[in-house]
C-alpha atoms as a PDB file:
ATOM      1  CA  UNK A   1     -49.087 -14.231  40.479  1.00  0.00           C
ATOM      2  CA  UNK A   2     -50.395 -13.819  36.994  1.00  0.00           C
ATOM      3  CA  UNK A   3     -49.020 -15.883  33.439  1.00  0.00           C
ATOM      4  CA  UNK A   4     -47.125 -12.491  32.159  1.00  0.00           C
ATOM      5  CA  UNK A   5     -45.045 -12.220  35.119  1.00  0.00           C
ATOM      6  CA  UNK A   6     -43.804 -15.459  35.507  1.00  0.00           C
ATOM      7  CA  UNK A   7     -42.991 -15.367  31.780  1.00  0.00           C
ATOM      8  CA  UNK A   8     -40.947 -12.625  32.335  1.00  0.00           C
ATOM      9  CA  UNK A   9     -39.170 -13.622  34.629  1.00  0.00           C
ATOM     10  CA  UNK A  10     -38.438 -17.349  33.882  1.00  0.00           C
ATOM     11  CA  UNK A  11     -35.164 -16.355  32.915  1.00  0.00           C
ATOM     12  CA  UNK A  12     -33.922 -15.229  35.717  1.00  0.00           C
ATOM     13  CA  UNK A  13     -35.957 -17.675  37.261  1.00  0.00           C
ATOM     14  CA  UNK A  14     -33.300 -20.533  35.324  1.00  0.00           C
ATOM     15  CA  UNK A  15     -29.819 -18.589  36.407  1.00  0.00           C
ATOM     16  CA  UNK A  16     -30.957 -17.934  39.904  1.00  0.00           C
ATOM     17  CA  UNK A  17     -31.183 -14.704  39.822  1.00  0.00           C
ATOM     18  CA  UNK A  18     -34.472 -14.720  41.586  1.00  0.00           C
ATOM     19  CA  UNK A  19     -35.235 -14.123  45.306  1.00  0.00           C
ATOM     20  CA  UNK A  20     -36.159 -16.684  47.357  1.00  0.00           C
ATOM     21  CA  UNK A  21     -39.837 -15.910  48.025  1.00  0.00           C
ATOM     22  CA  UNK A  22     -40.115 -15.176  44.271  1.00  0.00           C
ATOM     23  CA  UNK A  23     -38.677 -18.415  42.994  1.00  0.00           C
ATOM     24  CA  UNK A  24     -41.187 -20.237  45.322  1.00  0.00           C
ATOM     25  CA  UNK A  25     -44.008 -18.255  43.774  1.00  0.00           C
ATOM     26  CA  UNK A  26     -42.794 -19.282  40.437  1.00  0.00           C
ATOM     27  CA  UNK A  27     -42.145 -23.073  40.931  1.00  0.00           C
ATOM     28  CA  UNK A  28     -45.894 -22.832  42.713  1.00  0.00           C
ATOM     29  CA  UNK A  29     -47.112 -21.180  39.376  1.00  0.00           C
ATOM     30  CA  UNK A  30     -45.466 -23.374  36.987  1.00  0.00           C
ATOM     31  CA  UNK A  31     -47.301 -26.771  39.078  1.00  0.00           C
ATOM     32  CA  UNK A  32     -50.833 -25.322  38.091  1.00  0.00           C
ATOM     33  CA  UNK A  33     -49.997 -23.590  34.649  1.00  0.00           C
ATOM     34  CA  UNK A  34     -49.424 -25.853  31.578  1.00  0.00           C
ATOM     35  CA  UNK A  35     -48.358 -22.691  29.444  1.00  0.00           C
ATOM     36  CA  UNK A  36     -45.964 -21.738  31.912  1.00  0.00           C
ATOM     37  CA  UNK A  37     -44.454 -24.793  32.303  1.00  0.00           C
ATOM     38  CA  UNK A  38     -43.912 -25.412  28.568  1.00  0.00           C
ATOM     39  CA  UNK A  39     -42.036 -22.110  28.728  1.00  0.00           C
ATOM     40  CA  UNK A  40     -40.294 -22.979  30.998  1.00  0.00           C
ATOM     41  CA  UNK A  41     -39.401 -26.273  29.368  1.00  0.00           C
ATOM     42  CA  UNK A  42     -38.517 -24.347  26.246  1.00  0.00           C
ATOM     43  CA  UNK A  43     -35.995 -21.891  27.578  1.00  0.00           C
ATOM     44  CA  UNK A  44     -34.275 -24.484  29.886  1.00  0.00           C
ATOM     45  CA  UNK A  45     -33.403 -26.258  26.168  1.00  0.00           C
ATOM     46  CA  UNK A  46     -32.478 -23.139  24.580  1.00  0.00           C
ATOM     47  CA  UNK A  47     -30.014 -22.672  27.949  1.00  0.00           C
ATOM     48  CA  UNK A  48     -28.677 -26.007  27.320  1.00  0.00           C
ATOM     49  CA  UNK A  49     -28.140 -25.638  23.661  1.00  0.00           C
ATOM     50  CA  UNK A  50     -26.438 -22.339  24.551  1.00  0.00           C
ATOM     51  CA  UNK A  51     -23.864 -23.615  27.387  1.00  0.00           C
ATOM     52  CA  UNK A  52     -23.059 -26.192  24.676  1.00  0.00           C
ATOM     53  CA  UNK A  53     -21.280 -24.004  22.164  1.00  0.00           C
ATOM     54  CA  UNK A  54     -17.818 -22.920  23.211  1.00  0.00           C
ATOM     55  CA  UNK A  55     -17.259 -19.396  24.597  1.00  0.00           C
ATOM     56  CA  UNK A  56     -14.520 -17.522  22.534  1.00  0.00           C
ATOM     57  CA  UNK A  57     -12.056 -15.507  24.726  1.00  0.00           C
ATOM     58  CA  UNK A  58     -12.309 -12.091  23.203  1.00  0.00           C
ATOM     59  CA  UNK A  59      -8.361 -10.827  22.659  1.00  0.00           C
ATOM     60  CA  UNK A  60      -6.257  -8.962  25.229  1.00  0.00           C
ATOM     61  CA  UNK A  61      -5.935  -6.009  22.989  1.00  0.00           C
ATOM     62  CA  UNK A  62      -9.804  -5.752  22.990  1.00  0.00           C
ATOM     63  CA  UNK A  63      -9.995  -5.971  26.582  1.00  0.00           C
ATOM     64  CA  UNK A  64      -7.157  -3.464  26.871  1.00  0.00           C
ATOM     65  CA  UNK A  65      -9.213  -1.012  24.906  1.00  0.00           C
ATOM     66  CA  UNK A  66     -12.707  -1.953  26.617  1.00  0.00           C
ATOM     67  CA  UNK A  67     -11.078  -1.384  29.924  1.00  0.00           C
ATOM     68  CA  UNK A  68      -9.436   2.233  28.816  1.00  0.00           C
ATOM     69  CA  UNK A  69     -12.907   3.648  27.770  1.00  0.00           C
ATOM     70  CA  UNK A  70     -14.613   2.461  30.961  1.00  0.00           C
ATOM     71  CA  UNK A  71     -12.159   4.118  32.539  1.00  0.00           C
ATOM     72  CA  UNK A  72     -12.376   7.277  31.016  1.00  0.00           C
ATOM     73  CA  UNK A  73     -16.225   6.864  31.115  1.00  0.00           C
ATOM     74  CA  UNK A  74     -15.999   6.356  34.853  1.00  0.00           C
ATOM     75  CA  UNK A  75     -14.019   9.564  35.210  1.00  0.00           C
ATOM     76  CA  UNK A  76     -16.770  11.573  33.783  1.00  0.00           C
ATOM     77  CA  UNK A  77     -19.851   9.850  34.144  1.00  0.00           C
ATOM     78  CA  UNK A  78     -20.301  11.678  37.806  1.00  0.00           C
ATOM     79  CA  UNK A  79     -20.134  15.297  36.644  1.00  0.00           C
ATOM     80  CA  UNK A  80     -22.255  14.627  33.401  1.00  0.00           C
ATOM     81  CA  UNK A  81     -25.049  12.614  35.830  1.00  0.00           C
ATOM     82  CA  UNK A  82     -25.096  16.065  37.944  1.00  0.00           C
ATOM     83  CA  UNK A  83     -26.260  18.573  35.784  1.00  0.00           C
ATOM     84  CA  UNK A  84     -28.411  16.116  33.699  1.00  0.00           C
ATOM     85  CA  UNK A  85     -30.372  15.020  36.799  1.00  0.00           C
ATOM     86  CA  UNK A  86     -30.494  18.655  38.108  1.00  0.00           C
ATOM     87  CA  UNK A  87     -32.380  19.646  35.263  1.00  0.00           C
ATOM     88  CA  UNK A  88     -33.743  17.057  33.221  1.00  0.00           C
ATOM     89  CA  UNK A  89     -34.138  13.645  34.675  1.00  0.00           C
ATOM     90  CA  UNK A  90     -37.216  14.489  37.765  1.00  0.00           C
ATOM     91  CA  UNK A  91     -39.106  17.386  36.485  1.00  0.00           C
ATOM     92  CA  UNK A  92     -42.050  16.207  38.899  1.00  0.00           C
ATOM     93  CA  UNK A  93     -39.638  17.598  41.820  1.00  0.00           C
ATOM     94  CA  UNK A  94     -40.279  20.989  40.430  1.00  0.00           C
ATOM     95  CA  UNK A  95     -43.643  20.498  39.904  1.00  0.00           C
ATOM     96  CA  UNK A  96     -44.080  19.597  43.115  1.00  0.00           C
ATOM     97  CA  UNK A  97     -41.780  22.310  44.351  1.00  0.00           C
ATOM     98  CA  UNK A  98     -43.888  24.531  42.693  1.00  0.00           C
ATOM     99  CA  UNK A  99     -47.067  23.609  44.396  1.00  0.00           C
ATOM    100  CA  UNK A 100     -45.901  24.048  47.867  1.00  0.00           C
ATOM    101  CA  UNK A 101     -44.527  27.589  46.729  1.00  0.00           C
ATOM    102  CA  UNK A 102     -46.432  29.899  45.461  1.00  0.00           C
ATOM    103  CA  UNK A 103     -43.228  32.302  45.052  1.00  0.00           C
ATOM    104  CA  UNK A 104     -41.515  29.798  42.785  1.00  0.00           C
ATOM    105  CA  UNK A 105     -44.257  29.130  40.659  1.00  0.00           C
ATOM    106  CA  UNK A 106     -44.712  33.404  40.038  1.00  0.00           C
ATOM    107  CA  UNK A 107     -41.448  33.986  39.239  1.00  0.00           C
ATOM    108  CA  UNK A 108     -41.701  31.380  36.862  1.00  0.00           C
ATOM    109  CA  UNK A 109     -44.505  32.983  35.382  1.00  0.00           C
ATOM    110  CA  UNK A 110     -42.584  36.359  35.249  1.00  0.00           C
ATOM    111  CA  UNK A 111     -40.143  34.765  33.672  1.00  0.00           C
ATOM    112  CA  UNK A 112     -42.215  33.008  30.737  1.00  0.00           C
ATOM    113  CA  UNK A 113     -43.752  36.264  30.182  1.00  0.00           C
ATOM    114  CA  UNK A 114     -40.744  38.466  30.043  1.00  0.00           C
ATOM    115  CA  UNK A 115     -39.930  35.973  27.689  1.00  0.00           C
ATOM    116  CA  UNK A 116     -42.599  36.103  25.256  1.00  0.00           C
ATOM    117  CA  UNK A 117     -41.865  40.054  25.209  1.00  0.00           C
ATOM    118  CA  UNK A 118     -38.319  39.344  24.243  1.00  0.00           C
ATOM    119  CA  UNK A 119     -39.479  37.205  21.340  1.00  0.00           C
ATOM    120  CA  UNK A 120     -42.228  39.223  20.053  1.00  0.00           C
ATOM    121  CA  UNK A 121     -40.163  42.442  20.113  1.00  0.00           C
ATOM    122  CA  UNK A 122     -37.304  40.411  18.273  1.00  0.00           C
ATOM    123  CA  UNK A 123     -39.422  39.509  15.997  1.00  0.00           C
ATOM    124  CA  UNK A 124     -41.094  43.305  15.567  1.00  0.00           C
ATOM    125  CA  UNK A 125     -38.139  44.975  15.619  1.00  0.00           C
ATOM    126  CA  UNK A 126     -35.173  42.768  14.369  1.00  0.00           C
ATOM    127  CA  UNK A 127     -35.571  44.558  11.219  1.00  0.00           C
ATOM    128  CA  UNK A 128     -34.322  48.029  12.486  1.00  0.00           C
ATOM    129  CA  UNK A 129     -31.225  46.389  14.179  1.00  0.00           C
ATOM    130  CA  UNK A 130     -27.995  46.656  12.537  1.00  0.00           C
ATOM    131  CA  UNK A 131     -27.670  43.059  10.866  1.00  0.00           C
ATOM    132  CA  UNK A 132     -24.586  40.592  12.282  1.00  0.00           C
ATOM    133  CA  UNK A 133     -22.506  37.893  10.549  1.00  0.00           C
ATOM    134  CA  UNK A 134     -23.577  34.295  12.506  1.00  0.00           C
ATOM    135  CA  UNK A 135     -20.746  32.753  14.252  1.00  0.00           C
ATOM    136  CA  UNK A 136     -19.099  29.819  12.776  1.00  0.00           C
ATOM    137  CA  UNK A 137     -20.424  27.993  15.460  1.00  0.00           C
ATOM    138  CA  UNK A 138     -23.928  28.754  14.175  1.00  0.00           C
ATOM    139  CA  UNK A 139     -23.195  28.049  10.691  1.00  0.00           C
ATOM    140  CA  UNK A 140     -24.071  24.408   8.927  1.00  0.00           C
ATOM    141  CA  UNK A 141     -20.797  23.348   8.186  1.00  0.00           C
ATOM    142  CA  UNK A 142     -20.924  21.205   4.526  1.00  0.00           C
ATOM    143  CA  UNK A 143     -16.576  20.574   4.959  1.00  0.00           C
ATOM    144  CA  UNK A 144     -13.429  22.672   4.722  1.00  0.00           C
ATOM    145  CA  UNK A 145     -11.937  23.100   1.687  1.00  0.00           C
ATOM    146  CA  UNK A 146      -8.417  24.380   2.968  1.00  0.00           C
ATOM    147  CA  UNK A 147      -6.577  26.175   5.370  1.00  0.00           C
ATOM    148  CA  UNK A 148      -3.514  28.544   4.819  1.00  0.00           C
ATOM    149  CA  UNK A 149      -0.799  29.410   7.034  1.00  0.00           C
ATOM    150  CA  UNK A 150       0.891  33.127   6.140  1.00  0.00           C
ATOM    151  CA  UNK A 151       4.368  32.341   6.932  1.00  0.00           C
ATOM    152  CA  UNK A 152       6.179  34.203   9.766  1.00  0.00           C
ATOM    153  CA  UNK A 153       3.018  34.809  11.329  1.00  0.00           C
ATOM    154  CA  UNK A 154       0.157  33.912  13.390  1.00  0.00           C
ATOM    155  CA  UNK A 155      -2.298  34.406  10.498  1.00  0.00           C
ATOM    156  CA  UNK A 156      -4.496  31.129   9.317  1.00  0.00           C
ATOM    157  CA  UNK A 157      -7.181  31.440   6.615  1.00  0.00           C
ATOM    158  CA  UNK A 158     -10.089  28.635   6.435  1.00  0.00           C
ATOM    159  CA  UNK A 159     -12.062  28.136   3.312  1.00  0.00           C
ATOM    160  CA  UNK A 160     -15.348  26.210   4.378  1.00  0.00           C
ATOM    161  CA  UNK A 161     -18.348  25.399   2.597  1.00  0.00           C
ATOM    162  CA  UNK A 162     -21.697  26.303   3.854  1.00  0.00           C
ATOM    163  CA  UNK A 163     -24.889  26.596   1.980  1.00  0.00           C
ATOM    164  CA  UNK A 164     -22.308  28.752  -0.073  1.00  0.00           C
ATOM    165  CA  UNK A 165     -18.673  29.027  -0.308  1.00  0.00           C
ATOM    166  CA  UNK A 166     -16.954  31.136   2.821  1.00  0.00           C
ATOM    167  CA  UNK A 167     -14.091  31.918   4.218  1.00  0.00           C
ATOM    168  CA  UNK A 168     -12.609  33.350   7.124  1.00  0.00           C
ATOM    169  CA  UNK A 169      -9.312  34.782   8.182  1.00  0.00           C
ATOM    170  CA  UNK A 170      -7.474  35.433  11.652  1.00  0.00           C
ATOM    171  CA  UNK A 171      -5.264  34.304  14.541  1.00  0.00           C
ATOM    172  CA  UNK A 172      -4.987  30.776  15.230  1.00  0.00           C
ATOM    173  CA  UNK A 173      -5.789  31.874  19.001  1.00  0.00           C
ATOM    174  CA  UNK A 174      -9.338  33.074  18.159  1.00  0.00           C
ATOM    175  CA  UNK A 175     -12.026  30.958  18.963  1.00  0.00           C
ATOM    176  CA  UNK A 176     -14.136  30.806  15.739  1.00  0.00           C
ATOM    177  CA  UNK A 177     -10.267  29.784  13.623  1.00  0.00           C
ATOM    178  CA  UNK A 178      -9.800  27.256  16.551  1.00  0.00           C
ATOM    179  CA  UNK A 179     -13.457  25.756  16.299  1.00  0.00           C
ATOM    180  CA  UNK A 180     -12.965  25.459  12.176  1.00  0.00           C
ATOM    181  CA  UNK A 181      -9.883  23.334  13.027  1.00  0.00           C
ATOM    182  CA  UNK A 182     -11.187  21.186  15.286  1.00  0.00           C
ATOM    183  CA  UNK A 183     -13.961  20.423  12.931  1.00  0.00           C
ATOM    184  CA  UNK A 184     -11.508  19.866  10.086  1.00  0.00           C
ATOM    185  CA  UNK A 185      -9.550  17.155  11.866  1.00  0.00           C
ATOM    186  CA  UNK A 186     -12.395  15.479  13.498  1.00  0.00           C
ATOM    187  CA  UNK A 187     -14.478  15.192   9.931  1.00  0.00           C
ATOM    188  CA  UNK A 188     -13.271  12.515   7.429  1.00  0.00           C
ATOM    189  CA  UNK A 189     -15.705  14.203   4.698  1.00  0.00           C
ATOM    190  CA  UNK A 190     -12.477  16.440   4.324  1.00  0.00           C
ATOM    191  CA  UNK A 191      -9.791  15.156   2.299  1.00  0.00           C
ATOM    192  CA  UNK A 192      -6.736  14.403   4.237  1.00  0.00           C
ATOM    193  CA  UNK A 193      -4.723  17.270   3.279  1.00  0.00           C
ATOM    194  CA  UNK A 194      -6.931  19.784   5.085  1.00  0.00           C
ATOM    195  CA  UNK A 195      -7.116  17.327   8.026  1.00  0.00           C
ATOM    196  CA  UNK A 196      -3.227  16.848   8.151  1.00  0.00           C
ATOM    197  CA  UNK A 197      -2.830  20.515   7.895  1.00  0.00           C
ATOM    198  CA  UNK A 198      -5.666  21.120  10.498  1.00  0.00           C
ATOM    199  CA  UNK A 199      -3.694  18.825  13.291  1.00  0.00           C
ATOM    200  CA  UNK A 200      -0.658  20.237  12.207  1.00  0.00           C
ATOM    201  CA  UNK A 201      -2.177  23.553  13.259  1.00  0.00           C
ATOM    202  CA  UNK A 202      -3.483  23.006  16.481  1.00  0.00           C
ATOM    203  CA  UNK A 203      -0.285  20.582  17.789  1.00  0.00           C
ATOM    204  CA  UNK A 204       0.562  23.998  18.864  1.00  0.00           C
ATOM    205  CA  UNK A 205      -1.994  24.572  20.871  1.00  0.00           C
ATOM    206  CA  UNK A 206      -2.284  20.825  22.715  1.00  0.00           C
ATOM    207  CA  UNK A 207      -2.984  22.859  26.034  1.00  0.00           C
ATOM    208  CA  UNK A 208      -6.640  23.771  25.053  1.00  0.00           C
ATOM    209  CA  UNK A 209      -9.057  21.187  25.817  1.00  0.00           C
ATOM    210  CA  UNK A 210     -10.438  21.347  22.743  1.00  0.00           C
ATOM    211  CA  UNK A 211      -7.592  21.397  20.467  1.00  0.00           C
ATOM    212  CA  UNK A 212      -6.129  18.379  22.601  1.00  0.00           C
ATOM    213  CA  UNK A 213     -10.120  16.203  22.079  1.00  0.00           C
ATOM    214  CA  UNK A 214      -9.973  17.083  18.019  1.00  0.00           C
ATOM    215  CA  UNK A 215      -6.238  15.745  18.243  1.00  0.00           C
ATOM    216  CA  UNK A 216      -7.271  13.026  20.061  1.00  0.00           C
ATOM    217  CA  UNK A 217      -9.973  11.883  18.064  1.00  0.00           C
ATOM    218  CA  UNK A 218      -7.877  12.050  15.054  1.00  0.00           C
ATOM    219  CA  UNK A 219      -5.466   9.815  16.124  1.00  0.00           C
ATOM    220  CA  UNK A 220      -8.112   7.066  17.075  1.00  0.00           C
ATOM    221  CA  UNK A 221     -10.287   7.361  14.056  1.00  0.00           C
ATOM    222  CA  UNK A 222      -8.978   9.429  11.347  1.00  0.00           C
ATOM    223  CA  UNK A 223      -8.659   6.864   7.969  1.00  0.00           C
ATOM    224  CA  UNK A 224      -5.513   8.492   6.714  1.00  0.00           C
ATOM    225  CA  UNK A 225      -2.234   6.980   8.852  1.00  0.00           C
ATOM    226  CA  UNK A 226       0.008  10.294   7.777  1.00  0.00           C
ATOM    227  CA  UNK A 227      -3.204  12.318   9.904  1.00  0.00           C
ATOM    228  CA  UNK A 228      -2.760   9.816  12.551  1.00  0.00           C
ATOM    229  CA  UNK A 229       1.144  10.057  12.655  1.00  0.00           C
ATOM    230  CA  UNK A 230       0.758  13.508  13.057  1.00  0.00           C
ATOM    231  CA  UNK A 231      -1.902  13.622  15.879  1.00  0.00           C
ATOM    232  CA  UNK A 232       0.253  11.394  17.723  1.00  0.00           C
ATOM    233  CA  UNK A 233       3.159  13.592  17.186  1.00  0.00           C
ATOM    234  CA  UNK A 234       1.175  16.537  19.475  1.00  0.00           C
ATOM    235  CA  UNK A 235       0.025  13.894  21.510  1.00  0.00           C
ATOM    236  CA  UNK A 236       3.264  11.987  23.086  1.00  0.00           C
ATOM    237  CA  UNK A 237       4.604  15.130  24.770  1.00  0.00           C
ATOM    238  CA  UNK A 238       1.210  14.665  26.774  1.00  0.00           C
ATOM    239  CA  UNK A 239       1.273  11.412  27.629  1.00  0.00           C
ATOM    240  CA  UNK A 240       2.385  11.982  31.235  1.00  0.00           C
ATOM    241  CA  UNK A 241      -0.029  14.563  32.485  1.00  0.00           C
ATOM    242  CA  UNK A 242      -3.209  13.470  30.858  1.00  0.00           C
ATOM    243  CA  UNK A 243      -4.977   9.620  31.505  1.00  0.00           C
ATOM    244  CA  UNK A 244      -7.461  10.545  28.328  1.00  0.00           C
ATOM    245  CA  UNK A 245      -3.888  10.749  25.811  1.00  0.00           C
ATOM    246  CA  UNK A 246      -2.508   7.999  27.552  1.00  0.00           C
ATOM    247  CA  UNK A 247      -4.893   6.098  26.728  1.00  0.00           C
ATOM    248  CA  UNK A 248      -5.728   7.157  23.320  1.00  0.00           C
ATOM    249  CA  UNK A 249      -1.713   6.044  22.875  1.00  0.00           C
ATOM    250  CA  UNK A 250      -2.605   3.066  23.943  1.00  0.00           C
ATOM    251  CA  UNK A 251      -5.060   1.739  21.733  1.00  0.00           C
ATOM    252  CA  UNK A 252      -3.384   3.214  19.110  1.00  0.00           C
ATOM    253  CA  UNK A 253      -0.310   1.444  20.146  1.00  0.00           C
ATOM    254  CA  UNK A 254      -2.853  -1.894  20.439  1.00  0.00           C
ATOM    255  CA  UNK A 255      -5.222  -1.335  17.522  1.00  0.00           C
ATOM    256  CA  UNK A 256      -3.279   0.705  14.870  1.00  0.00           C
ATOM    257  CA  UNK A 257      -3.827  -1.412  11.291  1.00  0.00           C
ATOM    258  CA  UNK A 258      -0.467   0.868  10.160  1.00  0.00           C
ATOM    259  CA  UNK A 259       2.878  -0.385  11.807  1.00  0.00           C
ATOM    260  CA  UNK A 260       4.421   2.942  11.098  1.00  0.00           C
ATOM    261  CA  UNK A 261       1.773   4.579  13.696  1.00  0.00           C
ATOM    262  CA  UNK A 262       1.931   1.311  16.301  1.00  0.00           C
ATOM    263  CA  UNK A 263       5.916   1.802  16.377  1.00  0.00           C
ATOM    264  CA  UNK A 264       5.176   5.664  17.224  1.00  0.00           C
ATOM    265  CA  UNK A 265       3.060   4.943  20.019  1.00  0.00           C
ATOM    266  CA  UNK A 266       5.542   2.787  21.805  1.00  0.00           C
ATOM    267  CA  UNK A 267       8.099   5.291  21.756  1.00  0.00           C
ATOM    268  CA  UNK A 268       5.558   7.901  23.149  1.00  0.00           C
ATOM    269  CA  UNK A 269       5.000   5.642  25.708  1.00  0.00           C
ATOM    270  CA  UNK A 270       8.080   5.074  26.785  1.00  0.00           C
ATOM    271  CA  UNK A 271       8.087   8.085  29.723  1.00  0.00           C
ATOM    272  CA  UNK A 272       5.115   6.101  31.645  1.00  0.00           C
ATOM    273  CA  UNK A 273       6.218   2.310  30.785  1.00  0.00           C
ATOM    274  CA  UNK A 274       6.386   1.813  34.530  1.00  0.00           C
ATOM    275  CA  UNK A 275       2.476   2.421  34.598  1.00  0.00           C
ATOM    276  CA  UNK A 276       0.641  -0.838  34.963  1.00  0.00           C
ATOM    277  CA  UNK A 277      -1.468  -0.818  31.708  1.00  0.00           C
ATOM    278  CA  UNK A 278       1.253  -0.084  29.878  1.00  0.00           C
ATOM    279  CA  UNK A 279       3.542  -2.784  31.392  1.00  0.00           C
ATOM    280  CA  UNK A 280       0.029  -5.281  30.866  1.00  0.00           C
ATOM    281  CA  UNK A 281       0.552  -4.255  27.127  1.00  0.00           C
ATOM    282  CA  UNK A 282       4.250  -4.632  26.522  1.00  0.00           C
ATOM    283  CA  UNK A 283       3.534  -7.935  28.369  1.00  0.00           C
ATOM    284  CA  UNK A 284       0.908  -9.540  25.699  1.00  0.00           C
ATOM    285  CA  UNK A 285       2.738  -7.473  22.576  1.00  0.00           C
ATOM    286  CA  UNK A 286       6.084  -9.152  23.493  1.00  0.00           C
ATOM    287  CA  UNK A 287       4.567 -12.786  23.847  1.00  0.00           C
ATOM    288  CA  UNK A 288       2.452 -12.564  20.461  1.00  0.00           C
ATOM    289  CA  UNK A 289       2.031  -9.496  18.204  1.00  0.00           C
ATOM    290  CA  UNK A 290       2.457 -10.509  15.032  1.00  0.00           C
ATOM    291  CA  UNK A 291       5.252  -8.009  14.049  1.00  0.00           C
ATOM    292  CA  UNK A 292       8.205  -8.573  14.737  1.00  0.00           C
ATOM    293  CA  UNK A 293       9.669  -5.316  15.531  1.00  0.00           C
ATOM    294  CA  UNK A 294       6.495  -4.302  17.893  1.00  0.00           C
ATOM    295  CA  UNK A 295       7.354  -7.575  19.595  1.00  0.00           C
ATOM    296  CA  UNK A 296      11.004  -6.828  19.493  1.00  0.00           C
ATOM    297  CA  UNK A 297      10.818  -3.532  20.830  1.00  0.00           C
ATOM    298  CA  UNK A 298       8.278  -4.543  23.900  1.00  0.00           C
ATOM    299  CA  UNK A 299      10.453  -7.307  25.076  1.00  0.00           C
ATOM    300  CA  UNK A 300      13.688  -4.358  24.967  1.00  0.00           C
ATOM    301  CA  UNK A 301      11.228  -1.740  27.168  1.00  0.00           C
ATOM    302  CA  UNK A 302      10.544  -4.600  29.464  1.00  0.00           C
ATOM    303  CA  UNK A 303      14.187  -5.795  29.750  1.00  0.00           C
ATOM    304  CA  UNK A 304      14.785  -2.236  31.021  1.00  0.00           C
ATOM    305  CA  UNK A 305      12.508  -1.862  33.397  1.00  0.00           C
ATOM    306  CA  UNK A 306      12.910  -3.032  37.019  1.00  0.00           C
ATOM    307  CA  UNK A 307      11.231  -5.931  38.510  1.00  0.00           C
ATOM    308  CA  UNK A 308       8.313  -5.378  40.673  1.00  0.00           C
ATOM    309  CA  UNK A 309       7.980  -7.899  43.306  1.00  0.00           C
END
């Protein structure tokens, strides 16, 4: 048991969060060590000084929101762990895969060297292919400037910014259009005219993942409260089916600095009121928001509901 150890570990050594045979070792330590000891001594003062200023209660609308995104963190933690251990976290099991067979490692080999033909004939002979316009996805996005609707139609033109001025033109159901909204209501470098029309936009199409994230993210973090009023107008209709909106709603509903946006979120709520974090909510905004009409309006959702025994 050497002085670096126990040093390390003197904390949890002074909450108990030792084992048994190791807080023995330690208390055995600290008898012969002077150094130690005075650490010790020192910490135990710090602890006391700590326990001696008063612990503020964080709000309920802070826990509220804390609780939502460990929720929704807990719902996809799982799948993202998967592929990220699969292929990243223990690259020694490959290695060690590969030692014990000598058909993995040669197809590996195969495959680095088909792949160094690939690059050395794109780089020889890219010139005699016929040259392509990079995707949008591809492209280093410096903002967009607007977006145009043709009316009666489908049609939506984008004017973006990249190392130069572009723009591009088609159906708002093509990927490339739908990837320049997304990144138009999710960027605050935009002004909030292109973001408003942006959400506008893709309300329509709430039913692709993507559409449904940029819309979501708007509502949470966009500055402008008209972009926010408008995200949450695509959003309420979703409010049953999907946890993520829900909560999103939620915090809004919690959080909001605009009372226009709050008082829209309790009306999209109103479908799941019976669900138990929103009742928790209506319960805390009807005993002590400060506005009167959020508080109002709680206590009337609450009066309606039925009592649960």
């Amino acid at each position: 048991m050497n002085c670096d150890w126990v040093q390390q570990n003197i904390c949890l050594y002074l909450y108990n969060e030792l084992a048994d045979d190791a807080r023995h070792e330690v208390e055995q330590h600290i008898q012969r060590c002077k150094a130690c000891a005075a650490e010790l001594a020192e910490q135990r003062d710090f602890q006391v000084a700590m326990n001696a200023v008063p612990v503020e209660e964080p709000s309920a609308s802070f826990l509220a929101s804390a609780r939502m995104r460990l929720q929704e963190s807990l719902e996809t933690a799982e799948q993202h762990r998967a592929w990220y251990h699969r292929f990243v976290v223990d690259p020694t099991a490959w290695l060690r895969q590969m030692r014990f067979s000598p058909a993995l490692a040669a197809v590996l080999l195969m495959v680095g060297f088909g792949s160094g033909l690939g690059t050395m004939y794109s780089a020889l002979g890219g010139a005699h292919t016929s040259p392509t316009k990079p995707g949008t996805q591809e492209a280093s996005i410096a903002g967009i400037t607007s977006i145009d609707r043709q009316p009666n139609s489908d049609r939506v033109q984008i004017h973006y910014d990249r190392i130069l001025p572009e723009s591009i033109e088609g159906s708002i159901n093509d990927r490339n259009i739908r990837d320049l909204l997304a990144f138009a209501a999710k960027s605050n470098v935009n002004n909030a005219g292109v973001r408003l029309n942006s959400v506008d936009l893709l309300i329509g199409k709430a039913d692709d993942p993507q559409a449904r994230e940029a819309l979501t993210d708007a509502l949470r973090y966009d500055s402008n409260p008209g972009v926010r009023l408008k995200a949450l107008e695509g959003l309420g209709p979703l409010v049953k089916e999907d946890i993520r909106v829900r909560n999103a709603v939620m915090e809004a509903l919690l959080n909001d600095s605009n009372p226009g946006v709050r008082g829209g979120a309790l009306r999209a709520l109103e479908p799941v009121r019976a669900d138990s974090s929103v009742r928790m909510a209506l319960q805390q905004l009807a005993k002590e928001d400060p506005s009167d009409y959020i508080r109002n309006e709680s206590q009337r959702e609450l009066a309606s509901m039925p009592n649960i025994d």
